[in-house]
C-alpha atoms as a PDB file:
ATOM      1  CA  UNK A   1      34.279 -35.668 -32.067  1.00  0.00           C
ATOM      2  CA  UNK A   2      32.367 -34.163 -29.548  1.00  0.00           C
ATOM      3  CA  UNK A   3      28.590 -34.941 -29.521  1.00  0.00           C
ATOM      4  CA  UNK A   4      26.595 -32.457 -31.906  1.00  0.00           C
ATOM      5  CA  UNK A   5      24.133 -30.197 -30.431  1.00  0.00           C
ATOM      6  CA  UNK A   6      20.754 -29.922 -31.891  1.00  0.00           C
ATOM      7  CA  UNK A   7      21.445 -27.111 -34.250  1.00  0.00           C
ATOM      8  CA  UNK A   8      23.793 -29.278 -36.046  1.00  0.00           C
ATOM      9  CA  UNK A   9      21.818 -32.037 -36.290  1.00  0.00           C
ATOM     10  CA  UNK A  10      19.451 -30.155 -37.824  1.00  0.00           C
ATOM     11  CA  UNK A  11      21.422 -28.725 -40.375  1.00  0.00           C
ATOM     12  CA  UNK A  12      22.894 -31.666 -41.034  1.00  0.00           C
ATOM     13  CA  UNK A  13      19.749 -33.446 -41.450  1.00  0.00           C
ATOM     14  CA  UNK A  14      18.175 -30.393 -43.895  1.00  0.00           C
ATOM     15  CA  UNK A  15      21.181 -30.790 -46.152  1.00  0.00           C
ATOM     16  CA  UNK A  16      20.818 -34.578 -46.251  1.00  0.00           C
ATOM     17  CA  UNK A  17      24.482 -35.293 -45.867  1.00  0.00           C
ATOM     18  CA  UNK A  18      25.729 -38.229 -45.152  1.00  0.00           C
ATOM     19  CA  UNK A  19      28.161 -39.202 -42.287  1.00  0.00           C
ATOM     20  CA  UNK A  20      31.316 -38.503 -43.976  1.00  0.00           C
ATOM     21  CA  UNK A  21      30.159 -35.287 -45.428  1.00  0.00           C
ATOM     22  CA  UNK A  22      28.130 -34.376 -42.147  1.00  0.00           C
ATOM     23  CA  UNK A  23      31.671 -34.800 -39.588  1.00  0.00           C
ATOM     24  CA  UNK A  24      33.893 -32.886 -42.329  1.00  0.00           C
ATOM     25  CA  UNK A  25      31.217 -29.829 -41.960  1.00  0.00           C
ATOM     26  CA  UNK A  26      30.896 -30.207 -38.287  1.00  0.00           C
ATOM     27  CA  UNK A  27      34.749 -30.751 -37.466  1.00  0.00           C
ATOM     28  CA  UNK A  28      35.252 -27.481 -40.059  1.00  0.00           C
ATOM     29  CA  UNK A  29      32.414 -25.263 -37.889  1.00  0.00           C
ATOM     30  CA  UNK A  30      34.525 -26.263 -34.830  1.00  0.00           C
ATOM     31  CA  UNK A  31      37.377 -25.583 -35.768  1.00  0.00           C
ATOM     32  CA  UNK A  32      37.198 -22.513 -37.309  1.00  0.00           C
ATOM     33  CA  UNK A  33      39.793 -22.428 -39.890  1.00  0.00           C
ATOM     34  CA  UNK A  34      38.213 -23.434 -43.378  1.00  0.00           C
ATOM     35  CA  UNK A  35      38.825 -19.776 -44.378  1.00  0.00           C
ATOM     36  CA  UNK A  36      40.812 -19.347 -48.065  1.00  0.00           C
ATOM     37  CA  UNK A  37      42.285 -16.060 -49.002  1.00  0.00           C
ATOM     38  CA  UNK A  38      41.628 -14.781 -52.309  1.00  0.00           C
ATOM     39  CA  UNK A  39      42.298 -11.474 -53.964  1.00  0.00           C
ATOM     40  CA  UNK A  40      40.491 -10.038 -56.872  1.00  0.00           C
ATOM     41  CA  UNK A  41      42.443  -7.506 -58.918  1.00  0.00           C
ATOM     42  CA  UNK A  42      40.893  -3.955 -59.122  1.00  0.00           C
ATOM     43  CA  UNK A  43      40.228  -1.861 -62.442  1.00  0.00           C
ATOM     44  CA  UNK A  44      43.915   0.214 -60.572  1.00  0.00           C
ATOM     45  CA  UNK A  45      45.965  -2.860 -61.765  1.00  0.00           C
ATOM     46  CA  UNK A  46      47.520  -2.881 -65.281  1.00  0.00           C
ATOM     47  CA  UNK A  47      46.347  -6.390 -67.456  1.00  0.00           C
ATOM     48  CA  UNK A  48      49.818  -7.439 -67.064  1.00  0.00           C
ATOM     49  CA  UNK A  49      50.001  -6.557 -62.952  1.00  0.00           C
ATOM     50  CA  UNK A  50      51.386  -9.972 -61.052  1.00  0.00           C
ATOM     51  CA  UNK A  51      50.595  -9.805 -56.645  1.00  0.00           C
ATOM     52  CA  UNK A  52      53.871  -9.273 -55.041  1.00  0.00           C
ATOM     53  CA  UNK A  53      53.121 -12.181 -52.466  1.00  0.00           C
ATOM     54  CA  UNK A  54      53.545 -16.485 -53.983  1.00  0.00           C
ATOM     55  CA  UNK A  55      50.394 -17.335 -55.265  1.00  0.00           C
ATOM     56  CA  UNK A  56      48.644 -21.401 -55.191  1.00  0.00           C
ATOM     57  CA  UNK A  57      48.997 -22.923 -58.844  1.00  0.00           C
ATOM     58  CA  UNK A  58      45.067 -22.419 -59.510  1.00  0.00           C
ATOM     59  CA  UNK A  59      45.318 -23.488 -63.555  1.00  0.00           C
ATOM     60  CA  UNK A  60      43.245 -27.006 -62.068  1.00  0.00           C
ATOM     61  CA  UNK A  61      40.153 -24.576 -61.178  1.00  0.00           C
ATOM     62  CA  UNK A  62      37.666 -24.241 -64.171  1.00  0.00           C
ATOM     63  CA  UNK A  63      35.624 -21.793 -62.300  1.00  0.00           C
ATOM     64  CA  UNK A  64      37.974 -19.536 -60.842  1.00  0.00           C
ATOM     65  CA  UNK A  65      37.022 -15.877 -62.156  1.00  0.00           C
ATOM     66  CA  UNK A  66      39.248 -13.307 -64.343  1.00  0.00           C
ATOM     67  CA  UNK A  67      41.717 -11.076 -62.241  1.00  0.00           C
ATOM     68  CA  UNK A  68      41.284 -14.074 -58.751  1.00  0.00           C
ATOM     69  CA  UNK A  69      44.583 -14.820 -57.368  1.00  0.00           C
ATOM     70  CA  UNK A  70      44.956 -17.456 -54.295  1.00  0.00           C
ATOM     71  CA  UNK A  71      47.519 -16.379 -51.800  1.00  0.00           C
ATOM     72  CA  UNK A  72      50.102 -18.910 -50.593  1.00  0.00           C
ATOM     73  CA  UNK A  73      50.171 -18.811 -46.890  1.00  0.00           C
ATOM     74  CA  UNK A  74      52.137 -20.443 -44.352  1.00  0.00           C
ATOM     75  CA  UNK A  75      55.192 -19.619 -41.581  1.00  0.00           C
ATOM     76  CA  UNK A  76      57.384 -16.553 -42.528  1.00  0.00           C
ATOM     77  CA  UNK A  77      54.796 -15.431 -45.297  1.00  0.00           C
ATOM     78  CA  UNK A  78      53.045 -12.178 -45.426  1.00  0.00           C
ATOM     79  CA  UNK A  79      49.011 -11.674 -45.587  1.00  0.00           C
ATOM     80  CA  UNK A  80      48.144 -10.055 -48.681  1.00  0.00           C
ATOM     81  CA  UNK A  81      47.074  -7.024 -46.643  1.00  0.00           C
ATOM     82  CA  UNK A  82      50.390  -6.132 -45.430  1.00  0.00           C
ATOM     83  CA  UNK A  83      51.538  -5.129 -48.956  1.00  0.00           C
ATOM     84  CA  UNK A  84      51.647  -1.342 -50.373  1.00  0.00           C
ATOM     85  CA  UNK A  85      49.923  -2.791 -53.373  1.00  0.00           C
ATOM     86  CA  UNK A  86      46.869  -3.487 -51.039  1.00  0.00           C
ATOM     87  CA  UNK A  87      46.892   0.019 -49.603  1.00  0.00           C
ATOM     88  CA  UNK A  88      47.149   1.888 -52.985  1.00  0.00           C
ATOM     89  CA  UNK A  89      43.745  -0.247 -54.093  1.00  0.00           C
ATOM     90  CA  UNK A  90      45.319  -2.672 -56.311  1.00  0.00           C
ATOM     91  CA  UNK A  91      44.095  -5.520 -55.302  1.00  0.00           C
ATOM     92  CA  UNK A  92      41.359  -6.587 -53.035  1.00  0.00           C
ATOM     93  CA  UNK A  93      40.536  -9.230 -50.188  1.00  0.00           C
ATOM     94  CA  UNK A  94      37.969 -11.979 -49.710  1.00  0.00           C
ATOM     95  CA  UNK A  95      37.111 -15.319 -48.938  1.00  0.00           C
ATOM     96  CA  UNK A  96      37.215 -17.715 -51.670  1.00  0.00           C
ATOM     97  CA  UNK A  97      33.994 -18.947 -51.680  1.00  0.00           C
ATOM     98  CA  UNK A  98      32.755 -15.161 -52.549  1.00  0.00           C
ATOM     99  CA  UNK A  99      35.067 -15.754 -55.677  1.00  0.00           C
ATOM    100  CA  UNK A 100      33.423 -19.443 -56.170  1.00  0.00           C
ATOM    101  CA  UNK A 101      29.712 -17.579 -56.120  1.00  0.00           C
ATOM    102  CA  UNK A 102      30.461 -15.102 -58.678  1.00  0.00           C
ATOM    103  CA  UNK A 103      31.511 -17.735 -60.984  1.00  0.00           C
ATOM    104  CA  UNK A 104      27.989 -17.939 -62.283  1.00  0.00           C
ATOM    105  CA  UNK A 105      28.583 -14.483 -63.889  1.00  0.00           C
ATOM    106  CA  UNK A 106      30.506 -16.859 -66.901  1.00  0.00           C
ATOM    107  CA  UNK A 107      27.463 -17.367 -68.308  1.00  0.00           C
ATOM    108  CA  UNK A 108      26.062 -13.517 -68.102  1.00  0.00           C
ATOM    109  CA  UNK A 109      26.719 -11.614 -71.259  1.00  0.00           C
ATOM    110  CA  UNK A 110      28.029  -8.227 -70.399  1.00  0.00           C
ATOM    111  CA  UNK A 111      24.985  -5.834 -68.529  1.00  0.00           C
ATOM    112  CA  UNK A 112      24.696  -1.981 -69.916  1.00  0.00           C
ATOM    113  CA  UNK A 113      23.025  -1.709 -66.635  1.00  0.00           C
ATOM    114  CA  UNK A 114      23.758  -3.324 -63.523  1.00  0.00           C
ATOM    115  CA  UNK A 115      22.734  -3.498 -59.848  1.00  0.00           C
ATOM    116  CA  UNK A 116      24.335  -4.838 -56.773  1.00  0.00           C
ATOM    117  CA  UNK A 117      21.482  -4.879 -54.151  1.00  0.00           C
ATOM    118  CA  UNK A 118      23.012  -5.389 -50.992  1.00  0.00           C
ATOM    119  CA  UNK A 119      26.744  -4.670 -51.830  1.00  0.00           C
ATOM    120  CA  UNK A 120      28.484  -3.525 -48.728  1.00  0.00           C
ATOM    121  CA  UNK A 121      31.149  -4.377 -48.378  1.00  0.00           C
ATOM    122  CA  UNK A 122      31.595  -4.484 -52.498  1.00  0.00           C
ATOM    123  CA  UNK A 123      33.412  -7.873 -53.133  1.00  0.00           C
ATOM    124  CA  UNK A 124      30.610  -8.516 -55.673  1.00  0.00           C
ATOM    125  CA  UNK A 125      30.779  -5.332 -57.678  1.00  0.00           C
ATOM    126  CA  UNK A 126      34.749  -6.212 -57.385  1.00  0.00           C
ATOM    127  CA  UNK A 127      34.091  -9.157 -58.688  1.00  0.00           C
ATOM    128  CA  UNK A 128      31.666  -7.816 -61.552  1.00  0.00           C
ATOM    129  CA  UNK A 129      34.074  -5.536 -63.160  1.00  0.00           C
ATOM    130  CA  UNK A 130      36.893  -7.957 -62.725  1.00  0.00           C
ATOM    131  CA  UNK A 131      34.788 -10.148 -65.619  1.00  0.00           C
ATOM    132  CA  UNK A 132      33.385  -6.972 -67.114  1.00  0.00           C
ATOM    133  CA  UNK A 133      34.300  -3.171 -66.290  1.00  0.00           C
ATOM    134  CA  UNK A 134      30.399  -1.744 -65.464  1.00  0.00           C
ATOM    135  CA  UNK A 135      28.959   0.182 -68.085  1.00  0.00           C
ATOM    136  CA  UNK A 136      26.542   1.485 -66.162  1.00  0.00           C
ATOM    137  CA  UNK A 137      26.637   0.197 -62.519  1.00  0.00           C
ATOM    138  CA  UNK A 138      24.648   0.936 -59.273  1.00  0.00           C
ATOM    139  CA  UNK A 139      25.982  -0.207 -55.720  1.00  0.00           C
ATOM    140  CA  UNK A 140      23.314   0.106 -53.198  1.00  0.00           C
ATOM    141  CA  UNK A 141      23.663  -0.647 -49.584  1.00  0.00           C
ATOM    142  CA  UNK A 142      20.609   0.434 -46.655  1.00  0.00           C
ATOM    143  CA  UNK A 143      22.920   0.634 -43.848  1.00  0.00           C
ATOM    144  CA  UNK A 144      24.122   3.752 -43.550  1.00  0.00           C
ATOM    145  CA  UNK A 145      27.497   2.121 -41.659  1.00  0.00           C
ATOM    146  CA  UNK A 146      28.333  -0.258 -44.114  1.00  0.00           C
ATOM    147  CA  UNK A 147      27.342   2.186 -47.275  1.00  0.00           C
ATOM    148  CA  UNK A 148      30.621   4.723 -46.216  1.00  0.00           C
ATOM    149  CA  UNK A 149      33.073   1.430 -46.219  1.00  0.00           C
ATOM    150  CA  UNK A 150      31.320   0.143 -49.328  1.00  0.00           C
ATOM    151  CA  UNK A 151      32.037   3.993 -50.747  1.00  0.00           C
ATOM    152  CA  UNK A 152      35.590   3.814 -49.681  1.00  0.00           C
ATOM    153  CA  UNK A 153      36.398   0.445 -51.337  1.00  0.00           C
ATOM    154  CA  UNK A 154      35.074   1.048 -54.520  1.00  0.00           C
ATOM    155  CA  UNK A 155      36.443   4.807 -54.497  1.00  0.00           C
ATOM    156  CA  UNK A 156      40.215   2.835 -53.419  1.00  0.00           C
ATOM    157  CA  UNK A 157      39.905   0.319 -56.209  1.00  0.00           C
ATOM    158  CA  UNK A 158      39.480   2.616 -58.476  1.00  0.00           C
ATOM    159  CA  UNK A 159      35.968   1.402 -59.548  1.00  0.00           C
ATOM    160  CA  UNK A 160      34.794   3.339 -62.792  1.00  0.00           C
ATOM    161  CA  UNK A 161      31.064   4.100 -64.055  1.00  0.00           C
ATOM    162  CA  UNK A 162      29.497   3.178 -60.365  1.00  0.00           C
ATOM    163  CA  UNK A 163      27.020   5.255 -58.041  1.00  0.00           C
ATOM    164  CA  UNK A 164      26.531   4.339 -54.681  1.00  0.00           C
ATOM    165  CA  UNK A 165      23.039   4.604 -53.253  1.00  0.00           C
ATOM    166  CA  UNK A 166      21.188   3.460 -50.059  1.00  0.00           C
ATOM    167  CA  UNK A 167      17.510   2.831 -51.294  1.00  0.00           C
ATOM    168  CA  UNK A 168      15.287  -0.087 -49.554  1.00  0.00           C
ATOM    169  CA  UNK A 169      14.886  -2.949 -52.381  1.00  0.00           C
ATOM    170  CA  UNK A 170      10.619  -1.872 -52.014  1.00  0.00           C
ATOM    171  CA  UNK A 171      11.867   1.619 -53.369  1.00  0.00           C
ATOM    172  CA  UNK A 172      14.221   0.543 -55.985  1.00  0.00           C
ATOM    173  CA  UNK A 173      11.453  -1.397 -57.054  1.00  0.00           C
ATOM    174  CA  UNK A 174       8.766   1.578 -57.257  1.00  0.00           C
ATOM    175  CA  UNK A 175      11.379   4.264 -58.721  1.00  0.00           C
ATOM    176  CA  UNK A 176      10.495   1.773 -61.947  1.00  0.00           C
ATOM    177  CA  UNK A 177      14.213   1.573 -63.300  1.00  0.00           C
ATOM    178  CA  UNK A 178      15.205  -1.702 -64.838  1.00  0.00           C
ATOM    179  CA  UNK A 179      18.858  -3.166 -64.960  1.00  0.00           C
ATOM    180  CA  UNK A 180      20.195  -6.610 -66.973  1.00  0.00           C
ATOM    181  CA  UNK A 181      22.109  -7.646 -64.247  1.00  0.00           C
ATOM    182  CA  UNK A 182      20.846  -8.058 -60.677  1.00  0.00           C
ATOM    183  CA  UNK A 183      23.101  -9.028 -57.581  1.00  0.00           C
ATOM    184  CA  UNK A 184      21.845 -10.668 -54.635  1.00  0.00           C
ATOM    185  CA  UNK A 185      23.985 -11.390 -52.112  1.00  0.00           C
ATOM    186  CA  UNK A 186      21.547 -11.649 -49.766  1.00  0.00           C
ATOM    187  CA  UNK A 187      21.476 -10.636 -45.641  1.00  0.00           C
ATOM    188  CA  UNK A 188      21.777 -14.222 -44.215  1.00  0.00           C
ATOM    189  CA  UNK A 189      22.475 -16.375 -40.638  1.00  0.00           C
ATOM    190  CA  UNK A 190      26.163 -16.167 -42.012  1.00  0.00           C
ATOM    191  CA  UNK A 191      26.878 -19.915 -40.631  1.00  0.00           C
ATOM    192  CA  UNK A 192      29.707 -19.957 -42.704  1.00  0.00           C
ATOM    193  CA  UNK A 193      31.238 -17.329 -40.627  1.00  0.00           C
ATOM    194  CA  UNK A 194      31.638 -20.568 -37.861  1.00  0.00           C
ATOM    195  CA  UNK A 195      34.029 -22.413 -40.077  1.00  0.00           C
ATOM    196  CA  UNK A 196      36.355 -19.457 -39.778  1.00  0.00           C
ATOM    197  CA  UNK A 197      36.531 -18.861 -36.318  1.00  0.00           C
ATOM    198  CA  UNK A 198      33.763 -16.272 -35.950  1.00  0.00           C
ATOM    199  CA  UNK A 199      31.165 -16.907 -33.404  1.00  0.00           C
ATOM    200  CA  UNK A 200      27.601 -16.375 -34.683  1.00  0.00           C
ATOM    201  CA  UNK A 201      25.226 -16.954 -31.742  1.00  0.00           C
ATOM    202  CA  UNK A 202      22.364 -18.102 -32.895  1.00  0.00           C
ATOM    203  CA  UNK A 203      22.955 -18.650 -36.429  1.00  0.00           C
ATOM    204  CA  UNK A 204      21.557 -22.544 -36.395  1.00  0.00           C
ATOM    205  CA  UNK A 205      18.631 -21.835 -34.756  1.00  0.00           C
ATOM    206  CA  UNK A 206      14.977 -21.771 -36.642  1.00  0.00           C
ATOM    207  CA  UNK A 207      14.058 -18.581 -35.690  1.00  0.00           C
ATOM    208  CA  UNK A 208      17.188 -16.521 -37.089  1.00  0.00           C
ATOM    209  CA  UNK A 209      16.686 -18.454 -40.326  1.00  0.00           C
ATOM    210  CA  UNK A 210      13.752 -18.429 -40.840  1.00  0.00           C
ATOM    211  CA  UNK A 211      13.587 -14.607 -40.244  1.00  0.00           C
ATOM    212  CA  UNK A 212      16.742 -14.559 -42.937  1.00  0.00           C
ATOM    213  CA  UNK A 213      14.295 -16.554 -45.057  1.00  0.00           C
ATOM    214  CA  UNK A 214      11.368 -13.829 -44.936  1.00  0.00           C
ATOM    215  CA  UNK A 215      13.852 -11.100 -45.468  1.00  0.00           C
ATOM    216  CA  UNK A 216      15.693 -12.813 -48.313  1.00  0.00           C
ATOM    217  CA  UNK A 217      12.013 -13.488 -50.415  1.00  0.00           C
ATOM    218  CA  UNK A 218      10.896  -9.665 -49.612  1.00  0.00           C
ATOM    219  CA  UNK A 219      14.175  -8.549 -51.479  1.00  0.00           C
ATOM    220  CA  UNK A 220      13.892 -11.103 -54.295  1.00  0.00           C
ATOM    221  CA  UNK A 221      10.413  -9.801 -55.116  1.00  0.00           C
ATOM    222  CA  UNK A 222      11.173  -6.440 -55.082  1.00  0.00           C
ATOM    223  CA  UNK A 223      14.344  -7.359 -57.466  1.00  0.00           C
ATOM    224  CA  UNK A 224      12.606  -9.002 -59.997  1.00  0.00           C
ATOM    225  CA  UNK A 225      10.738  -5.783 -60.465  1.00  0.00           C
ATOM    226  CA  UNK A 226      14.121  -3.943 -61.480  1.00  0.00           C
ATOM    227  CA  UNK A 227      14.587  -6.621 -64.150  1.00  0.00           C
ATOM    228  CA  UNK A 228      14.460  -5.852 -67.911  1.00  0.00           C
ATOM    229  CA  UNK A 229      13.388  -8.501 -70.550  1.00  0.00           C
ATOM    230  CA  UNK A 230      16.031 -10.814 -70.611  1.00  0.00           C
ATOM    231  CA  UNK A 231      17.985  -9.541 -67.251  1.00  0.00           C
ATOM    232  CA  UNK A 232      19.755 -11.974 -65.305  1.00  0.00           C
ATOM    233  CA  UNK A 233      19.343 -12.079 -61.265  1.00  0.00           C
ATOM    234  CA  UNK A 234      22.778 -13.491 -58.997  1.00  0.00           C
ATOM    235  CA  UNK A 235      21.746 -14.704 -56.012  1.00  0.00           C
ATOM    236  CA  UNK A 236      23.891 -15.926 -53.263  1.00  0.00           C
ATOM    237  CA  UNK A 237      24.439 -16.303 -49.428  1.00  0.00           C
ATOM    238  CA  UNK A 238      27.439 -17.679 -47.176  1.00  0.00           C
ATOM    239  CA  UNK A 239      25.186 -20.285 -45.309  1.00  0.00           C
ATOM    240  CA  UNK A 240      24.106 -23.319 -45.505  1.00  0.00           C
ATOM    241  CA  UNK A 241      20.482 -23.782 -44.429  1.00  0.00           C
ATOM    242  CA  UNK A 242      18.107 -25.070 -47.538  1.00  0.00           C
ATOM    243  CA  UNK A 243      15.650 -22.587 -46.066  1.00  0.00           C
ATOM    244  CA  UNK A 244      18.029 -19.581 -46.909  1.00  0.00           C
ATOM    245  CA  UNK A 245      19.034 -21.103 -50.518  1.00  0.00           C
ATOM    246  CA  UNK A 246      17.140 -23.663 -51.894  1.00  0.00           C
ATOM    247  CA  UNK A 247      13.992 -23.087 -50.804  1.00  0.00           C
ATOM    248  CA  UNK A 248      14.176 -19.509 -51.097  1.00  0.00           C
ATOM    249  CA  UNK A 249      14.825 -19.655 -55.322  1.00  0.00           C
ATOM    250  CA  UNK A 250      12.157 -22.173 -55.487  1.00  0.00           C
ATOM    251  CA  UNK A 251       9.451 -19.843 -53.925  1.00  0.00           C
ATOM    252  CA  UNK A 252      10.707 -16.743 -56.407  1.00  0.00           C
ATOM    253  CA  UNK A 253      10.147 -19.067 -59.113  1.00  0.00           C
ATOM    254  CA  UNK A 254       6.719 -20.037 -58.212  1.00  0.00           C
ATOM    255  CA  UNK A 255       5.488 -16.978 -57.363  1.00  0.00           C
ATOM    256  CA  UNK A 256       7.310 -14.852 -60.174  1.00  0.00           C
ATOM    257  CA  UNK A 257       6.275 -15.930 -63.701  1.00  0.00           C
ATOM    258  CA  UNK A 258       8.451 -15.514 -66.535  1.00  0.00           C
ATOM    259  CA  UNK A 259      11.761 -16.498 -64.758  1.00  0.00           C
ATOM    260  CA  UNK A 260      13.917 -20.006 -64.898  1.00  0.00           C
ATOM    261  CA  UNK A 261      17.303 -21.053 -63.420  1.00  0.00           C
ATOM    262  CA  UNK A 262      20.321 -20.853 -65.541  1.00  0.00           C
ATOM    263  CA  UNK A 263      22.636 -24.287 -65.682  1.00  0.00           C
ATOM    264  CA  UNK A 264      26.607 -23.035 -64.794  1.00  0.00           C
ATOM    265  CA  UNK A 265      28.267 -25.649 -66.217  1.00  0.00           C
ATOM    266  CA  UNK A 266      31.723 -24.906 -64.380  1.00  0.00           C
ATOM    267  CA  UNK A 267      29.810 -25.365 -61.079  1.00  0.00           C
ATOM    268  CA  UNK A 268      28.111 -28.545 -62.122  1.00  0.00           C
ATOM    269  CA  UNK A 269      30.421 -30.588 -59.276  1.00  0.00           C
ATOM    270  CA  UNK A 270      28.664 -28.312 -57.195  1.00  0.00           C
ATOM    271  CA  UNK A 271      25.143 -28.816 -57.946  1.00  0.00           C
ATOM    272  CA  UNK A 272      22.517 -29.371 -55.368  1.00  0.00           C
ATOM    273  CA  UNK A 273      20.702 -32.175 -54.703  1.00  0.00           C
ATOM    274  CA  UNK A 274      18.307 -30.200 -52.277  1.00  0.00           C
ATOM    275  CA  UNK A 275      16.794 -28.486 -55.757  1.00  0.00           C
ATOM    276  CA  UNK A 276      14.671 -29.814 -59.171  1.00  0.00           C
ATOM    277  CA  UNK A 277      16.609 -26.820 -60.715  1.00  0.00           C
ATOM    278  CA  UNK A 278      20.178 -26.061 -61.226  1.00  0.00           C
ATOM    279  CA  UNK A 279      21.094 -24.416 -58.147  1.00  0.00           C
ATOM    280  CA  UNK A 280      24.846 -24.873 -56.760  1.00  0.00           C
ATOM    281  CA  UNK A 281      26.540 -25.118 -52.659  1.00  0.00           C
ATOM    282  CA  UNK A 282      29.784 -24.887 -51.565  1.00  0.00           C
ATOM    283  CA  UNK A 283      30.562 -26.692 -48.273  1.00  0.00           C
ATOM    284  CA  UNK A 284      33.714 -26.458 -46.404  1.00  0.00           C
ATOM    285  CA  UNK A 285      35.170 -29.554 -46.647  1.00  0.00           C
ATOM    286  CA  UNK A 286      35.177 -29.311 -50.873  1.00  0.00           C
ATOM    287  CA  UNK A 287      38.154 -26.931 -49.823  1.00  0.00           C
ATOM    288  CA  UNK A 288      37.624 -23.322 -51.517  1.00  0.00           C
ATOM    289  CA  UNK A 289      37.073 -21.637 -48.407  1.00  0.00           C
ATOM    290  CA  UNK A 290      34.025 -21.344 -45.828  1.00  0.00           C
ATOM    291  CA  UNK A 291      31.282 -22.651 -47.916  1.00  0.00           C
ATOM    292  CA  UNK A 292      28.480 -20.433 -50.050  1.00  0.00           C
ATOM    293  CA  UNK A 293      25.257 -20.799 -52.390  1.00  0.00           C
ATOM    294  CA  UNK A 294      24.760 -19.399 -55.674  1.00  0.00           C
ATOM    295  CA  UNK A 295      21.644 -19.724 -58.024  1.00  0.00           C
ATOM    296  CA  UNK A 296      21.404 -17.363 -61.394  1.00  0.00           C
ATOM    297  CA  UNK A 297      17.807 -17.013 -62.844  1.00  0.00           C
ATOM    298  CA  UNK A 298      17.022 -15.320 -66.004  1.00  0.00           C
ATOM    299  CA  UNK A 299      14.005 -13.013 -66.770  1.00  0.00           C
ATOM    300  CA  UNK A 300      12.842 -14.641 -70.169  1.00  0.00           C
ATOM    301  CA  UNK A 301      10.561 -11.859 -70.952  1.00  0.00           C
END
């Protein structure tokens, strides 16, 4: 393996991996191809619906969500996007490790009100309503951009119950409405996005995550303030940096009273070490796609 530069060293070092654990994640950022297809069914297809593409034998996976199929894929077979099904918003398309995040929602009893914070491009809220149609469900996105192809997904897949707003996380949190279900998934450095073949200048350096880092504790704050007694708050990135994850969840717990960490027990394989609470990362080599972090917190009054 070629020598590592000091951006991986660093990570490397922050996430206190040994050297088995640290080559597998370097060898999967350089080569690029540690994504996993996965394809969450949409409210469009029937209970009984089956993909028309071979799927992976996923009965082995405790924490594989409701409606999450696993393409096979190989010479001679078709991407999952190639299919009618795909076009007429039957199905949709994501990394794995989305799926793996959302898994944490197992433990969330069913929300009468629900917000997805930072949705774009709506995997989450597909994710959601895959467990548990919305009653009541708000997907918000800032970015003007990214709010029309959130819009068009959800209006595709046939999402039901759901508004789609663009308000700033500081104004969600003055308009004073409250919500038992946040979701985070948080603006990040995206290293993840390495380990399947997209370059991210930039994305190991301090500065970029530790500007992530600022952002990401701005929007928790303002989040908790949506919360309602009892709520439940999903928060998750696709990088790896402590900073971003770890870190991050233990400041919102010191500086927010009244909130705790929930214990997933289907992710307990996947707890962190970097964390005195029950936190949970996904690295590429544990083979369900590029690699994520997920922490759920509960508002306990």
């Amino acid at each position: 393996m070629q020598e590592a530069s000091h951006g991986e060293r660093r990570l490397c070092a922050r996430l206190r991996l040994d050297d088995t654990a640290a080559d597998a994640l370097l060898s999967a950022m350089r080569a690029g191809d540690s994504s996993c297809a996965a394809v969450v069914l949409t409210p469009l297809a029937p209970p009984e619906y089956v993909p028309p593409f071979p799927c992976e034998d996923m009965s082995a996976v405790p924490w594989l969500p409701p409606r999450v199929h696993v393409p096979q894929m190989g010479e001679g077979i078709q991407k999952p996007t190639a299919y009618e099904d795909y076009r007429r918003g039957l199905y949709y398309v994501l990394d794995l490790s989305s799926c793996w995040e959302s898994a944490a929602l197992g433990v969330v009893p069913p929300p009468m009100r629900s917000l997805d914070l930072c949705a774009a491009p709506g995997g989450k809220s597909m994710l959601m309503a895959a467990r548990y149609l919305p009653q009541n469900h708000t997907a918000n996105e800032v970015n003007a951009a990214r709010r029309g192809i959130l819009r068009q997904n959800l209006e595709l897949s046939g999402m039901p119950n759901v508004t789609v707003t663009g308000l700033r996380p500081d104004q969600w949190a003055a308009a004073g409405e409250l919500f038992d279900l946040l979701l985070v998934d948080a603006p990040c450095s995206g290293q993840s996005l390495l380990c399947k073949g997209i370059r991210n200048p930039g994305c190991l350096g301090s500065a970029m995550v530790n500007g992530n880092a600022k952002r990401q504790k701005g929007i928790l704050l303002a989040a908790t303030r949506c919360a309602a007694p009892g709520a439940h708050l999903l928060y998750s990135t696709c990088t790896y940096d402590p900073d971003e994850n770890e870190k991050v969840m233990a400041y919102i717990l010191k500086r927010v009273p009244g909130w705790e960490a929930v214990e997933v027990p289907v992710l307990t394989p996947f707890c962190s070490g970097l964390a005195d609470f029950p936190a949970y990362r996904l690295l590429p080599h544990h083979g369900f796609g590029a690699g994520g972090f997920c922490c759920l917190l509960r508002k306990n009054n």
